[in-house]
C-alpha atoms as a PDB file:
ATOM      1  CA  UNK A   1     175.182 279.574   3.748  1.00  0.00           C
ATOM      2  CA  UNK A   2     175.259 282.831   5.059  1.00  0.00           C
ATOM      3  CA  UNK A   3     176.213 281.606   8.439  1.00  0.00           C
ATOM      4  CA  UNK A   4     179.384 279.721   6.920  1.00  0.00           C
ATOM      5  CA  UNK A   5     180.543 282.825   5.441  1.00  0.00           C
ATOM      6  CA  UNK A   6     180.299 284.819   8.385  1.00  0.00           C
ATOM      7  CA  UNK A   7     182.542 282.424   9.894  1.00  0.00           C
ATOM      8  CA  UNK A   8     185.313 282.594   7.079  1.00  0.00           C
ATOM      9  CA  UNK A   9     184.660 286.833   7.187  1.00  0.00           C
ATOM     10  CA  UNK A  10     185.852 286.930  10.947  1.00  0.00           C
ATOM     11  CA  UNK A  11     188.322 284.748  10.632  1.00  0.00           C
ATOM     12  CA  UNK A  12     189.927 286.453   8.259  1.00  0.00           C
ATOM     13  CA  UNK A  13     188.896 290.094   9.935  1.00  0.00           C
ATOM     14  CA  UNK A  14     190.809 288.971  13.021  1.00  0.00           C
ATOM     15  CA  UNK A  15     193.545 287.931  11.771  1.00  0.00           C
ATOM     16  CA  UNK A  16     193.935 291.270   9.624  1.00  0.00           C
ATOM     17  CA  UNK A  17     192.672 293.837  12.157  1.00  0.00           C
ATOM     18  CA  UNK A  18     193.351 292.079  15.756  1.00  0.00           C
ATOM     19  CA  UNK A  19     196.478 290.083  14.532  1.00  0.00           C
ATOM     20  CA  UNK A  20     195.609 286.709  15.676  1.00  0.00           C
ATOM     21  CA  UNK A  21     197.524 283.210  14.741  1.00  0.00           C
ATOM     22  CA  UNK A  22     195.953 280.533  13.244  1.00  0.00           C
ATOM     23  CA  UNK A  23     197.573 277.233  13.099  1.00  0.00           C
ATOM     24  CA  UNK A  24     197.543 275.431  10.111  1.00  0.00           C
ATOM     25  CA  UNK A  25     194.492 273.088  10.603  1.00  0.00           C
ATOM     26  CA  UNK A  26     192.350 276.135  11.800  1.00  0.00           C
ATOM     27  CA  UNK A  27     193.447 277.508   7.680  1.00  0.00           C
ATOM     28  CA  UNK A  28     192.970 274.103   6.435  1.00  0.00           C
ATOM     29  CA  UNK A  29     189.191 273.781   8.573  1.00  0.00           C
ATOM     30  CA  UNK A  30     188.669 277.819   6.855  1.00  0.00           C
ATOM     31  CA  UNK A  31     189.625 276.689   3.513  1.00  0.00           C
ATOM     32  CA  UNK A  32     187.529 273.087   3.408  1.00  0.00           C
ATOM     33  CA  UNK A  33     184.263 275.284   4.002  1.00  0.00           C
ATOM     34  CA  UNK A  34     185.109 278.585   1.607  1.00  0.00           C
ATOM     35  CA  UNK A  35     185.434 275.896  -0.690  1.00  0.00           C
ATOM     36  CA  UNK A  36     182.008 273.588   0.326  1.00  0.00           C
ATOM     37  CA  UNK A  37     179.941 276.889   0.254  1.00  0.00           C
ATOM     38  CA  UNK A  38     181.407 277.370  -3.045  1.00  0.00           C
ATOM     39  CA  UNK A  39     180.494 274.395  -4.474  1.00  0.00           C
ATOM     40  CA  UNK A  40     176.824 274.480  -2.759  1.00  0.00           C
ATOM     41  CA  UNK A  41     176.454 277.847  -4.518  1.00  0.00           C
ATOM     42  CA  UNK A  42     177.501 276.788  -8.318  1.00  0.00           C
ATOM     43  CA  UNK A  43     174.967 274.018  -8.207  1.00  0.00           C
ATOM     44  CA  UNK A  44     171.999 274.687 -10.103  1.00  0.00           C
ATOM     45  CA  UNK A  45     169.264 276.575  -8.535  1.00  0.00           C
ATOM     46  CA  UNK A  46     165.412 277.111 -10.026  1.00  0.00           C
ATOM     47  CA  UNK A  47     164.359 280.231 -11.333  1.00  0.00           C
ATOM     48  CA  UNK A  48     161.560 282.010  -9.376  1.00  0.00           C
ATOM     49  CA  UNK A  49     161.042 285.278 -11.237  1.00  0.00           C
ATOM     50  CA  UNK A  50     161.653 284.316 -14.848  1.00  0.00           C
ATOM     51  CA  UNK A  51     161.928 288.247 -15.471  1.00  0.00           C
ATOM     52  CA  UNK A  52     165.362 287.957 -13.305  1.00  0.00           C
ATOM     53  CA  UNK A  53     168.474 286.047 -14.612  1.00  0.00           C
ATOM     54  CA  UNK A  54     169.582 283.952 -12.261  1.00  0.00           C
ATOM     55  CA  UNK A  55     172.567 285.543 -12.245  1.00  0.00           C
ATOM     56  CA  UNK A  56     171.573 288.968 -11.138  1.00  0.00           C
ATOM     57  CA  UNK A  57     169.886 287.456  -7.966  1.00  0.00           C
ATOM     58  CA  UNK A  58     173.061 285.307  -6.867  1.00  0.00           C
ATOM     59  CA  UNK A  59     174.772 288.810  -7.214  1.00  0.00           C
ATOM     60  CA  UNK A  60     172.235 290.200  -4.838  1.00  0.00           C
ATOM     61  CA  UNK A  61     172.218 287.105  -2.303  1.00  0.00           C
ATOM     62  CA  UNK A  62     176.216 287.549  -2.407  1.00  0.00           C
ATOM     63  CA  UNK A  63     176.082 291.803  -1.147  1.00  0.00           C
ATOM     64  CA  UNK A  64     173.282 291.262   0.743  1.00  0.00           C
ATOM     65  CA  UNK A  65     175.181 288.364   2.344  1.00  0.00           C
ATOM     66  CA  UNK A  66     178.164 290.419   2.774  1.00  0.00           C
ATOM     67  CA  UNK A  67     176.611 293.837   4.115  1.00  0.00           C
ATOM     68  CA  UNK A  68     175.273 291.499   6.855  1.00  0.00           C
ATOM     69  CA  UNK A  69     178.511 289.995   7.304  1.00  0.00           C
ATOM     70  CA  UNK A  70     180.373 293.449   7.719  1.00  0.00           C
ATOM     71  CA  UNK A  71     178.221 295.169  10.052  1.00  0.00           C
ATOM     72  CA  UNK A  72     178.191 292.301  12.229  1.00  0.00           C
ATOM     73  CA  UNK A  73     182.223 291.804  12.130  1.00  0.00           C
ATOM     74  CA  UNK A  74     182.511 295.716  12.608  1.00  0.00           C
ATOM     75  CA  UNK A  75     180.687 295.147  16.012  1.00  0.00           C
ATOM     76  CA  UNK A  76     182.224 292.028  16.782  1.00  0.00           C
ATOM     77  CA  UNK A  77     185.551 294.503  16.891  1.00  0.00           C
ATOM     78  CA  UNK A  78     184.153 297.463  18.386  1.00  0.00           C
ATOM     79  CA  UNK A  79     183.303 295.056  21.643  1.00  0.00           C
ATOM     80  CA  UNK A  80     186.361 293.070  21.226  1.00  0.00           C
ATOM     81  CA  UNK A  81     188.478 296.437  21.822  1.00  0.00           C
ATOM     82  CA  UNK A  82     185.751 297.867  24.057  1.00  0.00           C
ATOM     83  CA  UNK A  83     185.967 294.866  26.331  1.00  0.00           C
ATOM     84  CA  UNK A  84     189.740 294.862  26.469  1.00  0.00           C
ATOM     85  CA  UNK A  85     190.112 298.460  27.177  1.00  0.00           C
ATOM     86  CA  UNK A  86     188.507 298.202  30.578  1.00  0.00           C
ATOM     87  CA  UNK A  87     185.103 299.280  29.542  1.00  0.00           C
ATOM     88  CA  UNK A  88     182.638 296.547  30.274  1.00  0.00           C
ATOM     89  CA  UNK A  89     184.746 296.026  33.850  1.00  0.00           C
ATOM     90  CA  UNK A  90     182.475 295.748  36.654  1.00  0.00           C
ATOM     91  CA  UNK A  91     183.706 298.155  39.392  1.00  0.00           C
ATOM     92  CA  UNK A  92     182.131 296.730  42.460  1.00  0.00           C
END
């Protein structure tokens, strides 16, 4: 689950912070699995700690799911930039 939704994250991150085009069946492919994660997630899932709801550790799953999503898309960007401003060229 988490690894579709890190997917969906940098799509979206690039097009917001590097400006890049998607075409309209790259939106439609995003869309189609935002919306099978979705439906994976609302189906019924057994308890393990009855002392949790089950609603309180979806909530947790989801921020721990998106910390781990945001750090990795911030370094995805800090090496997409550093890489295209002549940093990682090899001067030999």
């Amino acid at each position: 689950m988490s690894y579709q939704l890190k997917i969906l994250t940098t799509a979206l991150f690039s097009v917001a912070v590097l400006h890049k085009i998607l075409s309209r069946l790259q939106w439609l492919s995003l869309i189609l699995l935002f919306v099978g994660v979705a439906v994976v997630q609302l189906q019924p899932t057994q308890v393990v700690n009855p002392a949790t709801s089950s609603m309180q550790q979806v909530y947790k799953c989801f921020i721990n799911i998106y910390i781990y999503i945001y750090i990795y898309i911030y370094i995805f960007i800090y090496l997409y930039i550093l890489y295209y401003t002549g940093w990682f060229k090899n001067d030999t």
